[in-house]
Protein backbone atom coordinates (compact mmCIF):
# COMPACT_ATOMS: atom_id res chain seq x y z
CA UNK A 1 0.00 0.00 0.00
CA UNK A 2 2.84 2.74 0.73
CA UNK A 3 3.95 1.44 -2.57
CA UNK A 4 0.56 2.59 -4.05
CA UNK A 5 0.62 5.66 -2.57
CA UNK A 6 3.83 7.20 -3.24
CA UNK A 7 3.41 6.36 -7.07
CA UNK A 8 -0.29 7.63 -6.74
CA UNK A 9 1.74 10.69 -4.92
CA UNK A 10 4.03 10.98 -7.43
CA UNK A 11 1.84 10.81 -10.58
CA UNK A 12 -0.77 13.18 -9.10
CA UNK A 13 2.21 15.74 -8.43
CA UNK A 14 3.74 15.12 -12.08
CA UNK A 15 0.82 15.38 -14.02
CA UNK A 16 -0.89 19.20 -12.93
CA UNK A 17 -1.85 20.42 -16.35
CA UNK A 18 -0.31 23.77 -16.89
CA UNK A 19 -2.79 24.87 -19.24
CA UNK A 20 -6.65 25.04 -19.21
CA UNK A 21 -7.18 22.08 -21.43
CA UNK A 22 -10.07 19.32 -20.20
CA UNK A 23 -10.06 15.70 -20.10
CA UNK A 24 -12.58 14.67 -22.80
CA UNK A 25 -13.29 11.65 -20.67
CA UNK A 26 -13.50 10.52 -17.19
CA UNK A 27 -11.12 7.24 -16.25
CA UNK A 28 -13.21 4.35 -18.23
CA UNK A 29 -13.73 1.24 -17.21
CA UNK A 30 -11.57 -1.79 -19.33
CA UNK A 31 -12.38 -5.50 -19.08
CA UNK A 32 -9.22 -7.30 -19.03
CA UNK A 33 -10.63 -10.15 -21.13
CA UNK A 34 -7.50 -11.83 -22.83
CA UNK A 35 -7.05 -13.89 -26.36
CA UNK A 36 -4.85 -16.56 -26.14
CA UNK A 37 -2.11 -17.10 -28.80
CA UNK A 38 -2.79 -19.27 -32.04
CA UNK A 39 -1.78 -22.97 -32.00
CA UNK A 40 0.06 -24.58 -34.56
CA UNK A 41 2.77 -27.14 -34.80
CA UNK A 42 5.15 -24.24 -34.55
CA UNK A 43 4.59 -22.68 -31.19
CA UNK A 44 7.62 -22.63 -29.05
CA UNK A 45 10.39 -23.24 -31.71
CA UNK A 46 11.89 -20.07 -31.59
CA UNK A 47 12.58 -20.28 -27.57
CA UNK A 48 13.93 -24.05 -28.05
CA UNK A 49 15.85 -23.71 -31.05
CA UNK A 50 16.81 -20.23 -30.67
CA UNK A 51 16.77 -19.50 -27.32
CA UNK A 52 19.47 -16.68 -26.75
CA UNK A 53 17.63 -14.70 -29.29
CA UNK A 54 14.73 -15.34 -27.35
CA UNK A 55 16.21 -14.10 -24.41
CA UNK A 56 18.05 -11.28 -26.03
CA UNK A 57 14.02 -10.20 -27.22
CA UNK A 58 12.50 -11.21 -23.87
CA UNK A 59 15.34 -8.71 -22.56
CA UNK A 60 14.35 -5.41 -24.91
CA UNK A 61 10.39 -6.25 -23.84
CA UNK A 62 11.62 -5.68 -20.32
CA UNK A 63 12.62 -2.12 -21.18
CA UNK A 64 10.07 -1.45 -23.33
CA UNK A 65 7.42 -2.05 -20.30
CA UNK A 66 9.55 -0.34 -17.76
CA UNK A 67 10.19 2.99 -19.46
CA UNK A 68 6.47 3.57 -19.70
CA UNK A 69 6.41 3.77 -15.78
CA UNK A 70 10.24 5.07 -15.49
CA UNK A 71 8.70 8.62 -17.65
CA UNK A 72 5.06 8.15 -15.74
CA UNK A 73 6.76 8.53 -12.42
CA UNK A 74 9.40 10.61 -12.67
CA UNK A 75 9.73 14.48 -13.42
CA UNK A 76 11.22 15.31 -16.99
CA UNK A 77 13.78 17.90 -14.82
CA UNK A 78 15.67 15.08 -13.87
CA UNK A 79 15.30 13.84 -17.51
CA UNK A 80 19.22 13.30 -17.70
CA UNK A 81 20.15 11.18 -14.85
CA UNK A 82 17.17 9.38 -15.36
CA UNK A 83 18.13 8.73 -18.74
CA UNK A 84 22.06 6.98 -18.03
CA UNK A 85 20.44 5.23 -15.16
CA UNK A 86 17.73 3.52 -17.47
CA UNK A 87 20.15 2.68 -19.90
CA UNK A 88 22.47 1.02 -18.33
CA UNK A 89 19.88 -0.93 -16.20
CA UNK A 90 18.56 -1.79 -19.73
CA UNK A 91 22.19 -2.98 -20.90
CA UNK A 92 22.89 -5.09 -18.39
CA UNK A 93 19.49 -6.99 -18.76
CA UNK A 94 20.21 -7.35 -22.15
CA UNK A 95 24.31 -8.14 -21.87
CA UNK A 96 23.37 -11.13 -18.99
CA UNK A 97 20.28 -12.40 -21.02
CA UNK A 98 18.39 -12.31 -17.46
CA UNK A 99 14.78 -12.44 -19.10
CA UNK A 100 14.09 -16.04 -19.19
CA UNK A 101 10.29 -15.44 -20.68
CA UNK A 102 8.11 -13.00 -22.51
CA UNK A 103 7.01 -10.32 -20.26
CA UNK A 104 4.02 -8.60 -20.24
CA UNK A 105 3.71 -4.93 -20.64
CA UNK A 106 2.22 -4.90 -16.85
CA UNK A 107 4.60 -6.58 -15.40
CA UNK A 108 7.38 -4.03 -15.25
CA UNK A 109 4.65 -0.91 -15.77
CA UNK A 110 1.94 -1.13 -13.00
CA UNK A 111 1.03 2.03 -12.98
CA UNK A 112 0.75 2.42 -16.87
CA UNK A 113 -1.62 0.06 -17.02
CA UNK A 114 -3.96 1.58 -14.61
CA UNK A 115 -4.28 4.65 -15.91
CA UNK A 116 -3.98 3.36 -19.89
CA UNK A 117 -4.26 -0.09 -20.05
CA UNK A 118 -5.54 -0.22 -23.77
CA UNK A 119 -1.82 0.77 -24.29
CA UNK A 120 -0.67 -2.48 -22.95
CA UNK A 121 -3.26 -4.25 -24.73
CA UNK A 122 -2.10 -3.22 -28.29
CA UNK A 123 1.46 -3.61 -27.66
CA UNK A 124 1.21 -7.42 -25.82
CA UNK A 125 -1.25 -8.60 -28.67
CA UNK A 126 1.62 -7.70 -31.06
CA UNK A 127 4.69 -8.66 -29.04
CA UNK A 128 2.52 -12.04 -29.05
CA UNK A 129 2.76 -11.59 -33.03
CA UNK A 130 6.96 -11.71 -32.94
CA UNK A 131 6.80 -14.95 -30.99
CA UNK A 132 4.22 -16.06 -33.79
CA UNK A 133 6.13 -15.45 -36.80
CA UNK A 134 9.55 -16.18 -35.22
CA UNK A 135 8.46 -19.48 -34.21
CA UNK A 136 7.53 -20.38 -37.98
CA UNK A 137 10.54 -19.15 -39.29
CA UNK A 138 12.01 -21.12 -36.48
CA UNK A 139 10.10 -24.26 -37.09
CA UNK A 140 11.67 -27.27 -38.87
CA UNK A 141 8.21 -28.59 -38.88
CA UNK A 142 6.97 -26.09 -41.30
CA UNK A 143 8.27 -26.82 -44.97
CA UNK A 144 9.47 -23.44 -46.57
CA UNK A 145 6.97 -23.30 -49.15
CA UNK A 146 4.74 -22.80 -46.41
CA UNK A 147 6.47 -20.35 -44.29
CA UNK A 148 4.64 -17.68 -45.76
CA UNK A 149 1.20 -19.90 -45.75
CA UNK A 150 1.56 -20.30 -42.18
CA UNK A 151 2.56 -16.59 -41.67
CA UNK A 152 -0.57 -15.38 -43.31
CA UNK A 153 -2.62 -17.38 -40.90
CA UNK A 154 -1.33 -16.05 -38.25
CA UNK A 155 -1.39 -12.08 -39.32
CA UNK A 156 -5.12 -12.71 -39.88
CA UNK A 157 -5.68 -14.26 -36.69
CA UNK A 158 -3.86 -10.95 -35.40
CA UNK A 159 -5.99 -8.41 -37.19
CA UNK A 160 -9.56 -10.48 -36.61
CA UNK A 161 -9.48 -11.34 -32.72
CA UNK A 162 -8.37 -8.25 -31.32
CA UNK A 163 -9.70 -4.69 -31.57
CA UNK A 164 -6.19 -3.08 -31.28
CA UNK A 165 -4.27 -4.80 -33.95
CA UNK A 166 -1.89 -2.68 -35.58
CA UNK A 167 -2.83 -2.10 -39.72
CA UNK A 168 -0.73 -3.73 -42.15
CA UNK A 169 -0.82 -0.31 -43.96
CA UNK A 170 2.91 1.15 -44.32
CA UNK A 171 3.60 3.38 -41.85
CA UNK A 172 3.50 6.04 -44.57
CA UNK A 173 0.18 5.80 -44.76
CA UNK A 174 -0.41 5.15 -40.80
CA UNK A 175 1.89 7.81 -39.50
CA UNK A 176 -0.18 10.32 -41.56
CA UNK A 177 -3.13 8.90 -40.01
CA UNK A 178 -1.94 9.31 -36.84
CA UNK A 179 -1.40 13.42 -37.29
CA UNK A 180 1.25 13.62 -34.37
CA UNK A 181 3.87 15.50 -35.31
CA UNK A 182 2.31 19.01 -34.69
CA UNK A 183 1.25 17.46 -30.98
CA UNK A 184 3.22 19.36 -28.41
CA UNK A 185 5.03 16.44 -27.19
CA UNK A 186 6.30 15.17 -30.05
CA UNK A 187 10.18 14.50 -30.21
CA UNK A 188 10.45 14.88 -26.45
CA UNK A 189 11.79 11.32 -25.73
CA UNK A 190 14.40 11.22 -28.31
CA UNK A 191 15.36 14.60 -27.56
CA UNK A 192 15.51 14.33 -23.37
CA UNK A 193 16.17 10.52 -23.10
CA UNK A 194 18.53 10.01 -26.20
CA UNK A 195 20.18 7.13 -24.08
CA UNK A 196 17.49 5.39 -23.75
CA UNK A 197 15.65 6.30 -27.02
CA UNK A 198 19.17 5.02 -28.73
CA UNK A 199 18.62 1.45 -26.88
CA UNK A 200 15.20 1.19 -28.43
CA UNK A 201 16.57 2.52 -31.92
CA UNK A 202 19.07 -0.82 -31.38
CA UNK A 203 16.24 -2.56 -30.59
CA UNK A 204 14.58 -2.16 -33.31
CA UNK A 205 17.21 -3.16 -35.96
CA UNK A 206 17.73 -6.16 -33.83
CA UNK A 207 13.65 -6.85 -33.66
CA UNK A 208 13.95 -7.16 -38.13
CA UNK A 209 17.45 -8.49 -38.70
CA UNK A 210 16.73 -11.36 -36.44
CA UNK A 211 13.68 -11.83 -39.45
CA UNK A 212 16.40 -11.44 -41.87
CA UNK A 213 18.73 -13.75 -40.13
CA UNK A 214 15.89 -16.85 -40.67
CA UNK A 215 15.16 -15.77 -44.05
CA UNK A 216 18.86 -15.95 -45.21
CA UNK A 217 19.13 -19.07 -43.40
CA UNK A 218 16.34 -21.22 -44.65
CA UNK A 219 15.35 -23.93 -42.57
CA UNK A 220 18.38 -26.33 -41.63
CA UNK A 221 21.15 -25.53 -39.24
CA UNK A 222 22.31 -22.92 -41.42
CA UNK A 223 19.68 -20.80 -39.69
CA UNK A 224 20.83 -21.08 -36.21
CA UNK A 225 24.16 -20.03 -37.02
CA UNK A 226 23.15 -16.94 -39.05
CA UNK A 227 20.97 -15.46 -36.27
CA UNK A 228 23.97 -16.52 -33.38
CA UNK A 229 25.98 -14.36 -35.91
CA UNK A 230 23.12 -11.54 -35.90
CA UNK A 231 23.35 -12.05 -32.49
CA UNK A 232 26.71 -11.12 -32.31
CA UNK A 233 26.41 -7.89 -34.04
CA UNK A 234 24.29 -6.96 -31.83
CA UNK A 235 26.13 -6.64 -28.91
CA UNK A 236 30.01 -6.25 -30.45
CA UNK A 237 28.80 -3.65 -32.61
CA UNK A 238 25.16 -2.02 -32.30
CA UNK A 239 24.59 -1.91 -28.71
CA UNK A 240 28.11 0.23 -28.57
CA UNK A 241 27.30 2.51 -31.91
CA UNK A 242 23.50 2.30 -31.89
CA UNK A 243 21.12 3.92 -35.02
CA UNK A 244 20.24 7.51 -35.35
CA UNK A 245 16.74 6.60 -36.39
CA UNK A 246 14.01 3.95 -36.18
CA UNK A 247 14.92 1.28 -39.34
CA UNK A 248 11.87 0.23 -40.89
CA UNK A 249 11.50 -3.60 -42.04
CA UNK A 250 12.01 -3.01 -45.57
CA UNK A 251 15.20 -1.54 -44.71
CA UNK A 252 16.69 -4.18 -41.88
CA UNK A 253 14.30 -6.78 -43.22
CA UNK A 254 13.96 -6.98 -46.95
CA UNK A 255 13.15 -10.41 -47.88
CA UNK A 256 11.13 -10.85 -44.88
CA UNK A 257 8.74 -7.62 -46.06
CA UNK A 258 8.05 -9.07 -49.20
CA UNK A 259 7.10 -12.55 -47.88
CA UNK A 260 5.26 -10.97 -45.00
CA UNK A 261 4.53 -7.41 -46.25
CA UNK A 262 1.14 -7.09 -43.60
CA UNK A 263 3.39 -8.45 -40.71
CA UNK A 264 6.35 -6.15 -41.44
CA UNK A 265 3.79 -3.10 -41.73
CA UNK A 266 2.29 -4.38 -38.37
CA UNK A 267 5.49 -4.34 -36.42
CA UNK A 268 6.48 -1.30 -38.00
CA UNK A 269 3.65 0.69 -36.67
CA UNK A 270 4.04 -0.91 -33.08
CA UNK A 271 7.49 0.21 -33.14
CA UNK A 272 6.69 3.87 -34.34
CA UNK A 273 4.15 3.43 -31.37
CA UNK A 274 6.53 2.94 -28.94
CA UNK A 275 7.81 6.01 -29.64
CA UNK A 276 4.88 8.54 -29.70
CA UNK A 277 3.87 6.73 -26.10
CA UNK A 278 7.32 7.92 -24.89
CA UNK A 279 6.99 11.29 -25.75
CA UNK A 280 2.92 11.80 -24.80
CA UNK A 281 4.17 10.25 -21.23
CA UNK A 282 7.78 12.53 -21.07
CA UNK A 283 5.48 15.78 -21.82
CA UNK A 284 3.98 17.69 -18.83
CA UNK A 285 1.39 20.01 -20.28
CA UNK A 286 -1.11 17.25 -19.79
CA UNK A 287 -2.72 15.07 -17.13
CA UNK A 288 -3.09 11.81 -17.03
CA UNK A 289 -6.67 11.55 -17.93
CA UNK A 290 -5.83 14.01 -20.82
CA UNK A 291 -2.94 11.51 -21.99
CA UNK A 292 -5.10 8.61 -22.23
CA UNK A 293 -7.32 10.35 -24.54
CA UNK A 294 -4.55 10.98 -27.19
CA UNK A 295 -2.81 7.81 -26.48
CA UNK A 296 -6.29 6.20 -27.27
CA UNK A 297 -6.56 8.59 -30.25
CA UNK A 298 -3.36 7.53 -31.63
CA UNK A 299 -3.83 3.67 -31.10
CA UNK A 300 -7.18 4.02 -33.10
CA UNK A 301 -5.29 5.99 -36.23
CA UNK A 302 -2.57 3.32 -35.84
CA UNK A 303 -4.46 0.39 -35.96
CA UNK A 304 -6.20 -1.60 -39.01
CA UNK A 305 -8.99 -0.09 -40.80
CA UNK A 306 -10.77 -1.48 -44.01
CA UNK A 307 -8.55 -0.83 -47.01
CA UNK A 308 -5.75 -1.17 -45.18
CA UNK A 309 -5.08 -4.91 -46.65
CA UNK A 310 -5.24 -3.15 -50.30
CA UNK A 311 -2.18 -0.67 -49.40
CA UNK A 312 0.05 -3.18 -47.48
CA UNK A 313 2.84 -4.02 -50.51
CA UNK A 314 3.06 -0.09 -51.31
CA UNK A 315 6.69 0.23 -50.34
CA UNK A 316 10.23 1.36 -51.29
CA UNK A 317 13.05 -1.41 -50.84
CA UNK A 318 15.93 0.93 -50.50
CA UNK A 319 18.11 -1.83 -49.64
CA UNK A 320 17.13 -5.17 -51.05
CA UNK A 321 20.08 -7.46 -50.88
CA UNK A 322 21.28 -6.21 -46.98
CA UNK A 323 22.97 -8.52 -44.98
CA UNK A 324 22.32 -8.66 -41.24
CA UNK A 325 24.97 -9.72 -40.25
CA UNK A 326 26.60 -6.92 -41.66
CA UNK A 327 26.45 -3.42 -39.37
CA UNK A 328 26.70 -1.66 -42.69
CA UNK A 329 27.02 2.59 -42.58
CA UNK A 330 23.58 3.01 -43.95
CA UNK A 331 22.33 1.48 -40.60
CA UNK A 332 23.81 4.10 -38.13
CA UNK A 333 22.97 7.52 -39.47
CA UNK A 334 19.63 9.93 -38.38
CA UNK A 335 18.49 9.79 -42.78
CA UNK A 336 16.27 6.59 -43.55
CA UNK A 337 13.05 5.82 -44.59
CA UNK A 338 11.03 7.44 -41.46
CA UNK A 339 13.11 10.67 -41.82
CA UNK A 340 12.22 10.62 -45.77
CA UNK A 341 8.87 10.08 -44.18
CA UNK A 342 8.69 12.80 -41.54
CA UNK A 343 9.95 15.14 -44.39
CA UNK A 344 7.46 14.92 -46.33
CA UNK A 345 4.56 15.01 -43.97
CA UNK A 346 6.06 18.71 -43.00
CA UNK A 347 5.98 19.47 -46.84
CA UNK A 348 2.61 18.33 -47.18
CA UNK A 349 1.31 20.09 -43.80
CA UNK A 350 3.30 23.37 -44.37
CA UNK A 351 0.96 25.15 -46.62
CA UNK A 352 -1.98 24.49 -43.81
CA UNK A 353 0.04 26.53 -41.76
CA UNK A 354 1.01 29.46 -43.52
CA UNK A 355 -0.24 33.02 -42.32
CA UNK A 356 -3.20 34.14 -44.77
CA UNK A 357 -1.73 35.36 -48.03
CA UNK A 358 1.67 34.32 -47.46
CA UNK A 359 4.18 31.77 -49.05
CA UNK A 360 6.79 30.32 -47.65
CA UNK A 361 10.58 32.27 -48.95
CA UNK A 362 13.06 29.50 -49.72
CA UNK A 363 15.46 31.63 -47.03
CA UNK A 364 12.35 30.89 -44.55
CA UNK A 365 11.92 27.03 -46.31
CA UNK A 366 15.49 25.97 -45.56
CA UNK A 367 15.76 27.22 -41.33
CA UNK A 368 12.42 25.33 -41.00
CA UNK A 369 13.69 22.27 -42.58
CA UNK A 370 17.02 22.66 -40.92
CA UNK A 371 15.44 23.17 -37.51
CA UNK A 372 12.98 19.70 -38.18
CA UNK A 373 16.29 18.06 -38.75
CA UNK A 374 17.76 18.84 -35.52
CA UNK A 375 14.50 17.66 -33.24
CA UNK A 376 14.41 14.16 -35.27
CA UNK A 377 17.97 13.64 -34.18
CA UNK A 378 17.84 12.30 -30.52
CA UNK A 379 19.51 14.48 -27.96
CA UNK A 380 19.63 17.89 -28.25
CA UNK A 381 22.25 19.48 -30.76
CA UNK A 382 24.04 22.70 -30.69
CA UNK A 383 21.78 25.70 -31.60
CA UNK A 384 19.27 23.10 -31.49
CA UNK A 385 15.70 24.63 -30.01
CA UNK A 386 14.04 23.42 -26.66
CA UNK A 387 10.81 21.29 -26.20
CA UNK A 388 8.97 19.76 -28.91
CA UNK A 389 9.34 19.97 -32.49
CA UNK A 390 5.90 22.25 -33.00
CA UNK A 391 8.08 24.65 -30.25
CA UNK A 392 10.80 24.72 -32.70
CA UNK A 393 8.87 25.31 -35.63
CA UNK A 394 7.24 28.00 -34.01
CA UNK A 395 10.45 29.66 -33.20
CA UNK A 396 11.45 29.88 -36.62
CA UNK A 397 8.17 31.19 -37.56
CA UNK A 398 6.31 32.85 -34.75
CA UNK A 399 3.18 33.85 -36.80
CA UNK A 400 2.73 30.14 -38.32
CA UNK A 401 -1.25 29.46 -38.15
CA UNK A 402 -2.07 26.42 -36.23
CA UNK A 403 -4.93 24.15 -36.07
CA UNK A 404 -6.90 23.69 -32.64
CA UNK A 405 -7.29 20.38 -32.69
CA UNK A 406 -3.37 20.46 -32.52
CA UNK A 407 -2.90 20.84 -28.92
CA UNK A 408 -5.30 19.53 -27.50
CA UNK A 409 -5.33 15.73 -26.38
CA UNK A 410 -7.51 13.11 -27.73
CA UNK A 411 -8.37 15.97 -30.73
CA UNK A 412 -7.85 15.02 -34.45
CA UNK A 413 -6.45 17.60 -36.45
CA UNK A 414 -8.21 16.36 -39.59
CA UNK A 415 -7.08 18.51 -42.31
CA UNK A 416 -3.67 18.27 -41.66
CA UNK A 417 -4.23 14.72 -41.89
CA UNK A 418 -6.49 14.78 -44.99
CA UNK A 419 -3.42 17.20 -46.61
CA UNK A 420 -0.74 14.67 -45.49
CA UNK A 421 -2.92 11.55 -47.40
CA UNK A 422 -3.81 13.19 -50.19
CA UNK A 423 0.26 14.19 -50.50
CA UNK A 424 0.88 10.58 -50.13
CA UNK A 425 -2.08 9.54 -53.11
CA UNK A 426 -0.51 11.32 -55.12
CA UNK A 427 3.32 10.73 -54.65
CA UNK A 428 2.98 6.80 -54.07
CA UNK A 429 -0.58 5.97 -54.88
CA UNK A 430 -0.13 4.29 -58.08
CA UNK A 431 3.14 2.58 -57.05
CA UNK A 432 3.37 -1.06 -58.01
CA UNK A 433 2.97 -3.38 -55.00
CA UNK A 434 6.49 -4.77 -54.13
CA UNK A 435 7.63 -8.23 -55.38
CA UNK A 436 6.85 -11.19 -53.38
CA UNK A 437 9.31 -13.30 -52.09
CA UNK A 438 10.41 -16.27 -54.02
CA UNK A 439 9.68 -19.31 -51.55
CA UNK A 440 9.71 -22.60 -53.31
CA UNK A 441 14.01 -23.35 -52.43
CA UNK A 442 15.72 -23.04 -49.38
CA UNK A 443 18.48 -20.55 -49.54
CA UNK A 444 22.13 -21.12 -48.83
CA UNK A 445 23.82 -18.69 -45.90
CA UNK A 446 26.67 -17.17 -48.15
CA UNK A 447 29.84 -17.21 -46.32
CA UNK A 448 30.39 -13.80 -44.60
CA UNK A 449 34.10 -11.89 -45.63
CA UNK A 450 37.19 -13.49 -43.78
CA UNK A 451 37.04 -16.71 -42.01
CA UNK A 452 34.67 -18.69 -40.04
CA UNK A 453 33.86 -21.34 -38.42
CA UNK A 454 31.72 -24.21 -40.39
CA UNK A 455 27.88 -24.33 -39.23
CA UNK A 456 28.85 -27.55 -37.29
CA UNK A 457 32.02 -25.79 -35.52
CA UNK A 458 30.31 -23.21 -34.33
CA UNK A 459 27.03 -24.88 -32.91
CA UNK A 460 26.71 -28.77 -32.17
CA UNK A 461 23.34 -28.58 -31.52
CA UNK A 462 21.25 -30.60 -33.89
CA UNK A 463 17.74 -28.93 -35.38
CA UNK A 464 15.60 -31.54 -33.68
CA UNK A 465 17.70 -31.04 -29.96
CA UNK A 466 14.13 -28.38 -29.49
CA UNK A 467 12.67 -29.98 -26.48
């Protein structure tokens, strides 16, 4: 109980709104009825066969759950020390593969899930999608001509039994859905919690090269060793030189997003998800009844709507024939797919937000896009400006018109949004669907530069040692 009340103490203290803006509903009440996962003859191969990787994913859930009540709790003027503790309490869960099992969300974030449990909801039901589709890549059992047969059965199970599936709609589409960026907490977890924002960002290249990893593998031993080598990667290289930038699955994942195009769309949105929950939870213009109501907001824009299915293969490979085993340059830097992304949804909101009359000056066009640049980076750069990115673009132009609906939580700012999709119709929407992935051969692990060890040197473990 003294527990309780110190966090109830705490939250109550952190979250006095300091503006005028009203909760557009009182604390609802949410039956915790649960789905249980999909049986097939895969379930469980991943954790036999490949259980460190298990363990290393088991490890970034724990994070994942915790930071949601690490930001809840704690006030964002501490931000810094807050941050390098997290991070390295995150590391060494990770380094000493202590998660054994999948946690839930509520596990390591009671007090999230009290006051926004749909959150938790959403992001279990699709952590419960990884083990899915890992365990049929996994599986032995599951000839690779079916791999994508199987996979499809499960991504429709996804979508159909739960009201807060994530759409397989590119998060092109999804993120223009979701009209955050104007919000006036967006940016604020990469930009006061880069540690721990970084960490994630390694997290999720290790979430779709692990996908890659089975893919390039095919369904023999050859597998096991590519992912221990993935593996490796991870922590020699990424964990100590992590991304600028969220990698989308068609960047880390290529052959993987055209066998499973819905499912790499799916996880792509949870992870962008992630994100925007850190920052509506690190802001502190809002209560917590005010925060539900955009967090709710956002998981409805997010999630699958009809149509979605027909938009789901409408998406750039900018890096096809990756290797991820390979920490390749490309991987590391803050320009990628969701900055090209993000850059574009400015350019396609801009003219919304012009004063009456005016157009934007290219001497005007190039501080605004210079000052975007610098919030998507995590941390905060030199001559870089506080708060959220809507601050900085204020900054730059003090007289920019805004739209309500904006700033205030659990509010749509439709037009914006309507601008941003129509932008996107007419940039991508006749775009050929991508290429489906070949699936009727196994593919051979090519041999990665310098020497190694033979598949047998390196792990005596035989595929059927599962159980």
């Amino acid at each position: 109980m003294a527990g309780c009340a110190l966090g109830c103490a705490l939250a109550a203290a952190h979250y006095a709104p300091s503006h005028g803006a009203q909760s557009r509903s009182a604390a609802p009440v949410e039956p915790r009825n649960d789905i249980s996962y999909l049986r097939g003859p895969y379930n469980t191969d991943f954790y036999y066969r490949q259980n460190e990787a298990f363990r290393v994913g088991a490890a970034l859930h724990f994070s994942h759950s915790k930071q949601h009540d690490v930001l809840l709790l704690t006030p964002l003027a501490d931000h810094e020390q807050v941050d390098a503790r997290f991070d390295e309490e995150s590391l060494e869960f990770a380094l000493k593969l202590k998660a054994r099992t999948e946690p839930s969300q509520e596990m390591y974030a009671p007090y999230t899930a009290r006051a926004a449990w749909r959150v938790f909801r959403a992001i279990d039901w699709t952590h419960q999608l990884h083990e899915q589709t890992y365990d049929i890549m996994a599986s032995i059992d599951i000839p690779w001509s079916d791999k994508a047969r199987w996979t499809d059965r499960s991504m429709r199970y996804y979508l159909e039994k739960n009201d807060v599936a994530f759409s397989c709609a590119p998060l092109d589409v999804t993120m223009r859905r979701a009209g955050v960026m104007m919000k006036p907490y967006f940016t604020y977890f990469r930009n006061y919690y880069p540690r721990s924002n970084n960490y994630f960002y390694a997290a999720h290249w290790w979430h779709p090269v692990i996908y890659e990893a089975q893919m390039m593998g095919g369904n023999d031993q050859e597998q096991v060793l590519a992912v221990e080598q993935t593996d490796r990667v991870c922590f020699e290289q990424v964990l100590k030189d992590r991304p600028q930038r969220m990698l989308l699955l068609r960047e880390a994942a290529p052959r993987y997003s055209r066998m499973a195009p819905e499912v790499a769309n799916a996880f792509d949105n949870l992870h962008m998800f992630h994100g925007i929950v850190y920052d509506i939870l690190a802001y502190e213009g809002w209560t917590i009844e005010q925060k539900r109501d955009e967090l709710y907001r956002v998981i409805a824009a997010l999630s699958y709507q009809p149509g979605d299915d027909a938009l789901a293969s409408k998406f750039p490979l900018p890096h096809p024939d990756m290797d991820p085993r390979i920490y390749a340059d490309w991987m590391k830097g803050a320009d990628g797919e969701m900055t090209r992304i993000m850059m574009e949804m400015h350019e396609e909101m801009m003219p919304l937000m012009m004063p009456e009359g005016q157009t934007m000056m290219p001497e005007m066009h190039e501080r605004m896009m210079a000052a975007i640049r610098l919030k998507l980076r995590p941390g905060m750069q030199e001559g870089e400006i506080a708060g959220s990115l809507h601050d900085a673009m204020m900054a730059v132009m003090p007289d920019m018109k805004m739209m309500p609906e904006s700033m205030e939580p659990g509010a749509t700012p439709q037009k914006m949004i309507d601008a941003m999709l129509q932008g996107w119709r007419e940039k991508y929407g006749e775009m050929e669907d991508v290429e489906p992935m070949p699936m009727d051969a196994e593919p051979a692990l090519p041999r990665l530069p310098g020497a190694l060890p033979a598949p047998g040197d390196l792990n005596e473990r035989e595929p059927d040692q599962r159980r």
